[in-house]
PDB file of N, CA and C in Angstrom:
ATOM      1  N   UNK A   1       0.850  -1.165   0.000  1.00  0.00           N
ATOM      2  CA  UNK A   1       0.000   0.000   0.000  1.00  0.00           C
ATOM      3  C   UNK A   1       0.901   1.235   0.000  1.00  0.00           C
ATOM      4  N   UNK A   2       0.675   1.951  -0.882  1.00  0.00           N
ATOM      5  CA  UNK A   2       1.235   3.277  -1.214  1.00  0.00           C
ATOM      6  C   UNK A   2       0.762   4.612   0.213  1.00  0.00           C
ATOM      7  N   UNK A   3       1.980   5.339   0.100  1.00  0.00           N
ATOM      8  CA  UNK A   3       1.398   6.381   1.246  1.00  0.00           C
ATOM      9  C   UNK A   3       0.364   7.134   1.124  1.00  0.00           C
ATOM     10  N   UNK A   4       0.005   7.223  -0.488  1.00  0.00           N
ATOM     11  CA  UNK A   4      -1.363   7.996  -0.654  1.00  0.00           C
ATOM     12  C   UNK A   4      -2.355   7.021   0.025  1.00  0.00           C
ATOM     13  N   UNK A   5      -2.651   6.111  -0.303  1.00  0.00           N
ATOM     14  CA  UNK A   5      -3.535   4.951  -0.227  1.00  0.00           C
ATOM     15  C   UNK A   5      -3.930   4.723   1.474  1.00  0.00           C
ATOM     16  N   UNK A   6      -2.692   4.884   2.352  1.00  0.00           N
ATOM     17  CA  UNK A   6      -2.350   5.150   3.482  1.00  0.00           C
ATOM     18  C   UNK A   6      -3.261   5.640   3.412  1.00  0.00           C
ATOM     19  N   UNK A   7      -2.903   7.444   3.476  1.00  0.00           N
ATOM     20  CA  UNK A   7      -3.420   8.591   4.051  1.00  0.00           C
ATOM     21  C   UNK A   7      -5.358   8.441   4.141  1.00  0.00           C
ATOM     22  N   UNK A   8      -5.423   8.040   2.569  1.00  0.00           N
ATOM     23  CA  UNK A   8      -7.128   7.567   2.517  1.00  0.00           C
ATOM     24  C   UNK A   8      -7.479   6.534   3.854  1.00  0.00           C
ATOM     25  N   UNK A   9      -6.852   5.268   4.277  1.00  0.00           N
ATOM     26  CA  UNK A   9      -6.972   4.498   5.033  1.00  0.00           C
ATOM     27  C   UNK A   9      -7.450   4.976   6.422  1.00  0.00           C
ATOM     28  N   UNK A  10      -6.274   5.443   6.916  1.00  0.00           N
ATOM     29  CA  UNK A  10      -5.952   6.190   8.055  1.00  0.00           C
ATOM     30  C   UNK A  10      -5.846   7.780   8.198  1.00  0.00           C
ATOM     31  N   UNK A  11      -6.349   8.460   7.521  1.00  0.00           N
ATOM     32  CA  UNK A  11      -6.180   9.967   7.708  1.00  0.00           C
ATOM     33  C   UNK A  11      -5.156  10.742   7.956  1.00  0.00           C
ATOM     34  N   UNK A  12      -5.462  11.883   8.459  1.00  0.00           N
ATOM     35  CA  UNK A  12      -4.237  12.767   8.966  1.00  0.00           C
ATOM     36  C   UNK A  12      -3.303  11.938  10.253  1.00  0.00           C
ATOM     37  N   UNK A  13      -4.553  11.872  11.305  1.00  0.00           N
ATOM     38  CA  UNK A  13      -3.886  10.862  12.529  1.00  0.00           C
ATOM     39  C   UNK A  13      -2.844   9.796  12.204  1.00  0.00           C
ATOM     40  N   UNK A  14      -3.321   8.858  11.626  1.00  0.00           N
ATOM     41  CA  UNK A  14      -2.043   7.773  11.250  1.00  0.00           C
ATOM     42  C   UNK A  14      -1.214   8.715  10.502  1.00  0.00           C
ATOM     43  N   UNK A  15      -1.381   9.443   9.616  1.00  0.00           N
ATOM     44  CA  UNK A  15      -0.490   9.683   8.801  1.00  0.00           C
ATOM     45  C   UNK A  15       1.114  10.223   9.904  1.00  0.00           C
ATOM     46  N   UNK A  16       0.362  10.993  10.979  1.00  0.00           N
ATOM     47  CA  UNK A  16       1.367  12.250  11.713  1.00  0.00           C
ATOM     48  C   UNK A  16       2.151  11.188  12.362  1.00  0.00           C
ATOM     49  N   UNK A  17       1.306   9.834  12.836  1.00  0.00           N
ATOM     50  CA  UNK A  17       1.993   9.331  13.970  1.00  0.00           C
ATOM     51  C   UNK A  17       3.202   8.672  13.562  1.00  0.00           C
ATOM     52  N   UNK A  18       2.711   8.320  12.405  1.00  0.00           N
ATOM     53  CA  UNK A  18       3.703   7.844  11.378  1.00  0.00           C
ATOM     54  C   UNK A  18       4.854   8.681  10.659  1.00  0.00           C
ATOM     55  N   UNK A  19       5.060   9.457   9.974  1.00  0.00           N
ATOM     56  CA  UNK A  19       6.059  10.411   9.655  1.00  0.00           C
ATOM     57  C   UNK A  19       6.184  11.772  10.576  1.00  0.00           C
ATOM     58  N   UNK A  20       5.479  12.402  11.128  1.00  0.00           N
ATOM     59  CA  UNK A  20       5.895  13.387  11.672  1.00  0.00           C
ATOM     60  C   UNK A  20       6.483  13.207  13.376  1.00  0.00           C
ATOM     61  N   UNK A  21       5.703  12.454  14.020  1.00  0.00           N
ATOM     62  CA  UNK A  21       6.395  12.585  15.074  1.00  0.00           C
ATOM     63  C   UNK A  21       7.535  11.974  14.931  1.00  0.00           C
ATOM     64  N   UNK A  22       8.727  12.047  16.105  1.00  0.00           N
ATOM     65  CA  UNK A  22      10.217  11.744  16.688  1.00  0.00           C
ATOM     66  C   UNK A  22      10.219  10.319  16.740  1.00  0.00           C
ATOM     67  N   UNK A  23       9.279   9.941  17.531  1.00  0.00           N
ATOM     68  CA  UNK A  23       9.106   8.274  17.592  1.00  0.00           C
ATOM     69  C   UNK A  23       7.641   8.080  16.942  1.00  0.00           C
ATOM     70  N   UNK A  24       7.625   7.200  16.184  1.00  0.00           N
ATOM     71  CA  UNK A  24       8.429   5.775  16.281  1.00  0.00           C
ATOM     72  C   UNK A  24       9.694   6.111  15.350  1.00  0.00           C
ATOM     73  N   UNK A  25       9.142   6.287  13.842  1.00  0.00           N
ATOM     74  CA  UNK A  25      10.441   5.985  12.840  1.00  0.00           C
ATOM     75  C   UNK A  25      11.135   6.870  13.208  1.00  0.00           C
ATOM     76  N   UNK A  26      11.626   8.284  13.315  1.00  0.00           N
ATOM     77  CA  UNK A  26      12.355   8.413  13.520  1.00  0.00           C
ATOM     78  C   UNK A  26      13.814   7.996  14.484  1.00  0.00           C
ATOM     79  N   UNK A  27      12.816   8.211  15.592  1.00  0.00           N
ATOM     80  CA  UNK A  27      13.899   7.857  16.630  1.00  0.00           C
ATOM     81  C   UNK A  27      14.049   6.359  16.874  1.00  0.00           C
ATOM     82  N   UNK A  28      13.355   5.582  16.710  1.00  0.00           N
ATOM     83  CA  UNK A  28      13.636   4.243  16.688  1.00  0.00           C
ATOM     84  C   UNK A  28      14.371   3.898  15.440  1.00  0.00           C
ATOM     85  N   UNK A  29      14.459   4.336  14.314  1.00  0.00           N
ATOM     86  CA  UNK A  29      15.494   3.842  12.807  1.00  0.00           C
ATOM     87  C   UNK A  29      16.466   4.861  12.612  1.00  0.00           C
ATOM     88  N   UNK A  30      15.832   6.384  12.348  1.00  0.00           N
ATOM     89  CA  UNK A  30      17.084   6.695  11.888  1.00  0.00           C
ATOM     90  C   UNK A  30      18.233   7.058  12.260  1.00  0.00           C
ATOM     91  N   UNK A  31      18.840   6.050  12.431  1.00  0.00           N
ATOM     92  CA  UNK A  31      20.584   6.506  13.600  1.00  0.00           C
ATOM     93  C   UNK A  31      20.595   5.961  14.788  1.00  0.00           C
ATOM     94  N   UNK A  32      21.015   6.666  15.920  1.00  0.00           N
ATOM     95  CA  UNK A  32      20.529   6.497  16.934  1.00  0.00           C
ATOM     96  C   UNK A  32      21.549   4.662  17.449  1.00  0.00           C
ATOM     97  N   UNK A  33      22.429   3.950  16.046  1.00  0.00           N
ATOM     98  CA  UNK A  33      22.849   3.236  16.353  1.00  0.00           C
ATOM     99  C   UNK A  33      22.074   1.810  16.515  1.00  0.00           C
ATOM    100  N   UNK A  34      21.018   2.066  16.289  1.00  0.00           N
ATOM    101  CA  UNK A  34      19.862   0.487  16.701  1.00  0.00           C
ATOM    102  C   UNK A  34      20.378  -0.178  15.426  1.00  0.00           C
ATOM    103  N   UNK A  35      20.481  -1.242  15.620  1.00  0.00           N
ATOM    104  CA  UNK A  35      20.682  -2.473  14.687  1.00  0.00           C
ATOM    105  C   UNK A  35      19.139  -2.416  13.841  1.00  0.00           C
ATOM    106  N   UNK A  36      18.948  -3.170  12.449  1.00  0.00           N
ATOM    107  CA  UNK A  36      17.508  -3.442  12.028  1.00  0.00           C
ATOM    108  C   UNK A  36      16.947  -4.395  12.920  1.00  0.00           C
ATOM    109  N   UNK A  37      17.660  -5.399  13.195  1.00  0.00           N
ATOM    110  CA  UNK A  37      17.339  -6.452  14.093  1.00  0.00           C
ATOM    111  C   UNK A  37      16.166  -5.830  15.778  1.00  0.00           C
ATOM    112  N   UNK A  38      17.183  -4.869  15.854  1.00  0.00           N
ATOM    113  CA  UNK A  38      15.799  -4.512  17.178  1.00  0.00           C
ATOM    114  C   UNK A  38      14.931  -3.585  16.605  1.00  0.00           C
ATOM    115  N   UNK A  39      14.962  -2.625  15.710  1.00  0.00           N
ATOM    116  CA  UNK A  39      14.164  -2.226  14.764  1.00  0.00           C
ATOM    117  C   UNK A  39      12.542  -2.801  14.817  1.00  0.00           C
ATOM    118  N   UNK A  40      13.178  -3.910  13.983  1.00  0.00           N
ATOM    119  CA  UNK A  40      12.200  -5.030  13.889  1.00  0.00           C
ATOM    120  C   UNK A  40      11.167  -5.601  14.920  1.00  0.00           C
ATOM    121  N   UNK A  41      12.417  -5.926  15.720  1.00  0.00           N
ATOM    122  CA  UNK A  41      11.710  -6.164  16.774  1.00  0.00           C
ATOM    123  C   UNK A  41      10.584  -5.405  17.716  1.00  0.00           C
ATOM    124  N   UNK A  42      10.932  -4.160  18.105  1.00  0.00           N
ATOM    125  CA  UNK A  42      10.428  -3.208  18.640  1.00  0.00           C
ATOM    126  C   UNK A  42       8.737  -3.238  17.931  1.00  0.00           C
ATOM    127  N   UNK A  43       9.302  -2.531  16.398  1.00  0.00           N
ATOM    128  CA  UNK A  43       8.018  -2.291  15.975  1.00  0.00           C
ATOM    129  C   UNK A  43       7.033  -3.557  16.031  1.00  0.00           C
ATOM    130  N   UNK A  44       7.636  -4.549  16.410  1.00  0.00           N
ATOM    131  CA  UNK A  44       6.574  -5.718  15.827  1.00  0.00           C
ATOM    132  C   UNK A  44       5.601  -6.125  17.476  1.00  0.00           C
ATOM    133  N   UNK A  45       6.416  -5.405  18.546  1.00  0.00           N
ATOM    134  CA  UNK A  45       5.733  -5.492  20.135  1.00  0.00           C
ATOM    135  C   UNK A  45       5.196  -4.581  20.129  1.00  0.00           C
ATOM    136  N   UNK A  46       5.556  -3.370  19.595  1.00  0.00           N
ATOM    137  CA  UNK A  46       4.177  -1.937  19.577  1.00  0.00           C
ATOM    138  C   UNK A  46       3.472  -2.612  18.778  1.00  0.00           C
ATOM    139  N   UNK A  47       3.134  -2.743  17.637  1.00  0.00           N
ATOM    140  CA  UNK A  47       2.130  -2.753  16.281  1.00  0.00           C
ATOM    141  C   UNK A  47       1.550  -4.088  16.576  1.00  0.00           C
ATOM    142  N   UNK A  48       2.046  -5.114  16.685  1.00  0.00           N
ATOM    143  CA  UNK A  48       1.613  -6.750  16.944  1.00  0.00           C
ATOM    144  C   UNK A  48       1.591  -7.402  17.865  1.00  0.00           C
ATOM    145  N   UNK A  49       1.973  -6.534  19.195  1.00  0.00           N
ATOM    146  CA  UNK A  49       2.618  -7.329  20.417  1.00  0.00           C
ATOM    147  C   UNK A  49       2.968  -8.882  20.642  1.00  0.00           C
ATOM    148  N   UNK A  50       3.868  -8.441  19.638  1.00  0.00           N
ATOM    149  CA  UNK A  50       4.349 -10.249  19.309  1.00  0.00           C
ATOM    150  C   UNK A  50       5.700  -9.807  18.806  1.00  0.00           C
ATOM    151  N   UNK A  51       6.985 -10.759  18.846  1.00  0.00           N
ATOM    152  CA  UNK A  51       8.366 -10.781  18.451  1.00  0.00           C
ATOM    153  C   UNK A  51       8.649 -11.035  16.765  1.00  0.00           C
ATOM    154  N   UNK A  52       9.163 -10.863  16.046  1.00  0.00           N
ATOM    155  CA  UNK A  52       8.978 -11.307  14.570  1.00  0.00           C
ATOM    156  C   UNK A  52       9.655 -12.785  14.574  1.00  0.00           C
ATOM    157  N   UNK A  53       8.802 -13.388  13.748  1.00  0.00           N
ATOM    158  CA  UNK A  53       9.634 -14.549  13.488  1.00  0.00           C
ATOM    159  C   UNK A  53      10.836 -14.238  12.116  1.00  0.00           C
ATOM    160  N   UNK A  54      11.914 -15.200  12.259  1.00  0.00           N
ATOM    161  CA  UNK A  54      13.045 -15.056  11.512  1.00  0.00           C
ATOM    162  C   UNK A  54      12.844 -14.876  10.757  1.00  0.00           C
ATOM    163  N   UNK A  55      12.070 -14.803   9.258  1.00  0.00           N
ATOM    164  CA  UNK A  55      11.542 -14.879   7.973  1.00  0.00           C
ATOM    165  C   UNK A  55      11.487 -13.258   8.017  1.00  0.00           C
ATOM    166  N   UNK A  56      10.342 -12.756   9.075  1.00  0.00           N
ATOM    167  CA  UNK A  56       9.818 -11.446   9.120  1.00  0.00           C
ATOM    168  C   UNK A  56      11.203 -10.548   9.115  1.00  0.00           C
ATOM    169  N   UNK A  57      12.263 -10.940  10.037  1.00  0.00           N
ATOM    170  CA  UNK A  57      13.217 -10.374  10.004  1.00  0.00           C
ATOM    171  C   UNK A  57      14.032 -10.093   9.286  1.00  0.00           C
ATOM    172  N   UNK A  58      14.080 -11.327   7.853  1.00  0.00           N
ATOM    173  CA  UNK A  58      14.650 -11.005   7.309  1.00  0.00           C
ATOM    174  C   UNK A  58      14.373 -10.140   6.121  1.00  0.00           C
ATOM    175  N   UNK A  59      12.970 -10.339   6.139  1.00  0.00           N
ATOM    176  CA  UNK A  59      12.580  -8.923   5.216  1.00  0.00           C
ATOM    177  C   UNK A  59      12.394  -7.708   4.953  1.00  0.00           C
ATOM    178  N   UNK A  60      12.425  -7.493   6.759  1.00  0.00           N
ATOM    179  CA  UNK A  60      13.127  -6.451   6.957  1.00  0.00           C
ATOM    180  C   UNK A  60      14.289  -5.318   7.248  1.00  0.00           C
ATOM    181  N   UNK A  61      15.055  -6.469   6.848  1.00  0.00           N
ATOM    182  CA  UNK A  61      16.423  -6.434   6.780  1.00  0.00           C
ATOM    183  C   UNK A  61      16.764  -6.103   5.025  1.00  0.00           C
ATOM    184  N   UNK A  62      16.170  -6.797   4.153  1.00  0.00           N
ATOM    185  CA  UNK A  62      16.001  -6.434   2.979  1.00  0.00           C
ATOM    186  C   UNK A  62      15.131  -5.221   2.977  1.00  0.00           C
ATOM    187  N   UNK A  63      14.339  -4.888   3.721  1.00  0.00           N
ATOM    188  CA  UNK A  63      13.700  -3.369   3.341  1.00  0.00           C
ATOM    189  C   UNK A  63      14.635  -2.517   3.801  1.00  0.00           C
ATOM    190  N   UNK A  64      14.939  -2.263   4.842  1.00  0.00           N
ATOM    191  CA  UNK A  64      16.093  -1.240   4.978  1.00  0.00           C
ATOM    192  C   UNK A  64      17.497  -0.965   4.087  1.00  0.00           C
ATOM    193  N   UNK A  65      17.858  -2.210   3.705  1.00  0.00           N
ATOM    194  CA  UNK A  65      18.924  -2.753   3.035  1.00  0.00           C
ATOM    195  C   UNK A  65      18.698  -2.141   1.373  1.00  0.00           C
ATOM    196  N   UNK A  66      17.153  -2.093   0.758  1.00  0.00           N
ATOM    197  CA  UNK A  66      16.908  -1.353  -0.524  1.00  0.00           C
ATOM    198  C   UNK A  66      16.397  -0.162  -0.068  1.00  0.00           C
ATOM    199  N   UNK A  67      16.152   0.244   1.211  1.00  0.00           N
ATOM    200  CA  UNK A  67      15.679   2.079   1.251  1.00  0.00           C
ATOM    201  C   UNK A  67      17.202   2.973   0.647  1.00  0.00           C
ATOM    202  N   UNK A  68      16.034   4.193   0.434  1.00  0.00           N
ATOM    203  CA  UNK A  68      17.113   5.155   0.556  1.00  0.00           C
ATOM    204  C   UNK A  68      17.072   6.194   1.909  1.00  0.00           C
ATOM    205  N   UNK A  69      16.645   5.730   2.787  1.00  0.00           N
ATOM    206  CA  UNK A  69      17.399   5.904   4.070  1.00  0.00           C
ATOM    207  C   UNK A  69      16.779   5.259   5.079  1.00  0.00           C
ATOM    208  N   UNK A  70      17.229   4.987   6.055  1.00  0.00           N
ATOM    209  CA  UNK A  70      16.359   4.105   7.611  1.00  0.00           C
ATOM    210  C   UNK A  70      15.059   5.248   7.603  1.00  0.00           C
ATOM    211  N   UNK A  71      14.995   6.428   7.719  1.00  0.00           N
ATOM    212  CA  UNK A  71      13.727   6.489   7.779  1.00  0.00           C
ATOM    213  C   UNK A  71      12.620   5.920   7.402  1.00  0.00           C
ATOM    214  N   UNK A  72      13.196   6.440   5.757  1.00  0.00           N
ATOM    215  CA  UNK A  72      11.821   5.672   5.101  1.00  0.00           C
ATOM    216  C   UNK A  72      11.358   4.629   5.071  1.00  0.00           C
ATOM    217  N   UNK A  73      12.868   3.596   5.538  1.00  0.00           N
ATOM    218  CA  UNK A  73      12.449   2.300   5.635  1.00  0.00           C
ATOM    219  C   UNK A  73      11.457   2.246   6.431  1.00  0.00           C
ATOM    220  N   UNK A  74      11.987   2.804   8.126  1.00  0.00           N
ATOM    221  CA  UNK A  74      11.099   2.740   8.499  1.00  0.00           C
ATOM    222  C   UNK A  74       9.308   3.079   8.821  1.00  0.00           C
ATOM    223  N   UNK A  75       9.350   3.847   8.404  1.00  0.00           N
ATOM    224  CA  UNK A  75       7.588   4.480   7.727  1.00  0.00           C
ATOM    225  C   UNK A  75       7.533   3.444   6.907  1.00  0.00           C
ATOM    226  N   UNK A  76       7.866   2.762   5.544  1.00  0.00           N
ATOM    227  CA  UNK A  76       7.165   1.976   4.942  1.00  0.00           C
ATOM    228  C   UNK A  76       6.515   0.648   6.008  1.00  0.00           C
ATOM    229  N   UNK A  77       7.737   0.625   6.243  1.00  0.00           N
ATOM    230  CA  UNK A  77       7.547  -0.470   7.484  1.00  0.00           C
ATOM    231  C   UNK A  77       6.593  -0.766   8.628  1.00  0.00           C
ATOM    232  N   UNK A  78       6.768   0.788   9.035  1.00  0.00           N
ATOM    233  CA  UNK A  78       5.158   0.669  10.373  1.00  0.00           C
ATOM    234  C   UNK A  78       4.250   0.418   9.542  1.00  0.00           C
ATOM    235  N   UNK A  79       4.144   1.491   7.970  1.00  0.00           N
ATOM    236  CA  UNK A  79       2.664   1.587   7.829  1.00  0.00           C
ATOM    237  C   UNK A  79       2.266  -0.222   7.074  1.00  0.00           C
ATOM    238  N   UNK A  80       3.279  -0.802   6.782  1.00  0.00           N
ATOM    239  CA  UNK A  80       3.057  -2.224   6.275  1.00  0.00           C
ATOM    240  C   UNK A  80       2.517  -2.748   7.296  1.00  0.00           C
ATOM    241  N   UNK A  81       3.219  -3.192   9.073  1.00  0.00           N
ATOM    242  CA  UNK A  81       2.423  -3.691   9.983  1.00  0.00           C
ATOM    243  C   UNK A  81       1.043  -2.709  10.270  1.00  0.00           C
ATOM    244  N   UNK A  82       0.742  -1.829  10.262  1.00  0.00           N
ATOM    245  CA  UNK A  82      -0.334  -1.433  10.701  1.00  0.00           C
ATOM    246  C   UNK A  82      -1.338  -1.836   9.535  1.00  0.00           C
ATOM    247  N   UNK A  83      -1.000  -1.884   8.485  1.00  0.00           N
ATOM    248  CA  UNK A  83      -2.125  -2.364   7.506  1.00  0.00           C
ATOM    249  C   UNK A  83      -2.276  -4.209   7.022  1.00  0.00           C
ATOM    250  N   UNK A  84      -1.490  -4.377   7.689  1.00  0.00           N
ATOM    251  CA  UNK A  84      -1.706  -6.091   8.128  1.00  0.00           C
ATOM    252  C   UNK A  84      -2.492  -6.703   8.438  1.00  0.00           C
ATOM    253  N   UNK A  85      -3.188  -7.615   7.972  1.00  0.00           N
ATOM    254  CA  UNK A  85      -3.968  -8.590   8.508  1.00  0.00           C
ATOM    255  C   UNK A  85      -4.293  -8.947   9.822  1.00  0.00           C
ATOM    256  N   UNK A  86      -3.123  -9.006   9.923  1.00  0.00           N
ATOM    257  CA  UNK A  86      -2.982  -9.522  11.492  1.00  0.00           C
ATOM    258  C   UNK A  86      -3.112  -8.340  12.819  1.00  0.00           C
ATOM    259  N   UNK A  87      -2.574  -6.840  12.085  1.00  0.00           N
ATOM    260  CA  UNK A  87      -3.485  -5.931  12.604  1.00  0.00           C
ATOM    261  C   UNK A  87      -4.588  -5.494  12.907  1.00  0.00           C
ATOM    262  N   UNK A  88      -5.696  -6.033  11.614  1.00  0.00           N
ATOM    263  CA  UNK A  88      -6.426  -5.224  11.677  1.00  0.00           C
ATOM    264  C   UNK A  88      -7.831  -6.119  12.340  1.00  0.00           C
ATOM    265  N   UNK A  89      -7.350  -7.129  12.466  1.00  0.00           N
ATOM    266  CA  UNK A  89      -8.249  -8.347  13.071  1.00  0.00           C
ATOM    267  C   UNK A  89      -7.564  -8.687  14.609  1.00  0.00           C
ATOM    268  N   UNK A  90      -6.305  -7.878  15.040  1.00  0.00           N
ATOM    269  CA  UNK A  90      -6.570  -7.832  16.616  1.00  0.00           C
ATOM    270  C   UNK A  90      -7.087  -6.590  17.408  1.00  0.00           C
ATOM    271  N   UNK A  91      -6.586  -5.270  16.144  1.00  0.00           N
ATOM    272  CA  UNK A  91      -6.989  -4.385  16.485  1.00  0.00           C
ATOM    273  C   UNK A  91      -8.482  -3.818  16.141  1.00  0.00           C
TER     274      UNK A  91
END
């Protein structure tokens, strides 16, 4: 899902919580020294309250790995778990 597609989804609200504030992506990806590995992790106990399994990890290891920067990785990234299946049927 594209960030426009997003924004329709979730509105302004998701949109801010997601790119504008400090945390999550920012301060949890960009810099700050965190490995993707807890990255991953993190977001997947906020968004899923569950640990990623190895597979998950490693695809997100490939998403950061083709961004053009940890930010964006990370925004693609929340807004992928938040529009998840598995989101949207616990939440």
């Amino acid at each position: 899902m594209k960030r426009a597609e997003c924004w329709v989804a979730w509105g302004g609200v998701g949109h801010a919580w997601v790119t504008v504030c400090p945390e999550p992506c920012g301060g949890l990806a960009a810099g700050r020294g965190r490995r993707v590995e807890e990255v991953a992790e993190r977001f997947y106990l906020v968004v899923l309250s569950r640990p990623p399994e190895p597979e998950e990890e490693a695809v997100v290891e490939r998403l950061f790995a083709e961004s053009r920067s940890r930010r964006e990785a990370a925004e693609d990234f929340l807004w992928a778990l938040i529009n998840s299946a598995e989101f949207v049927h616990r939440h």
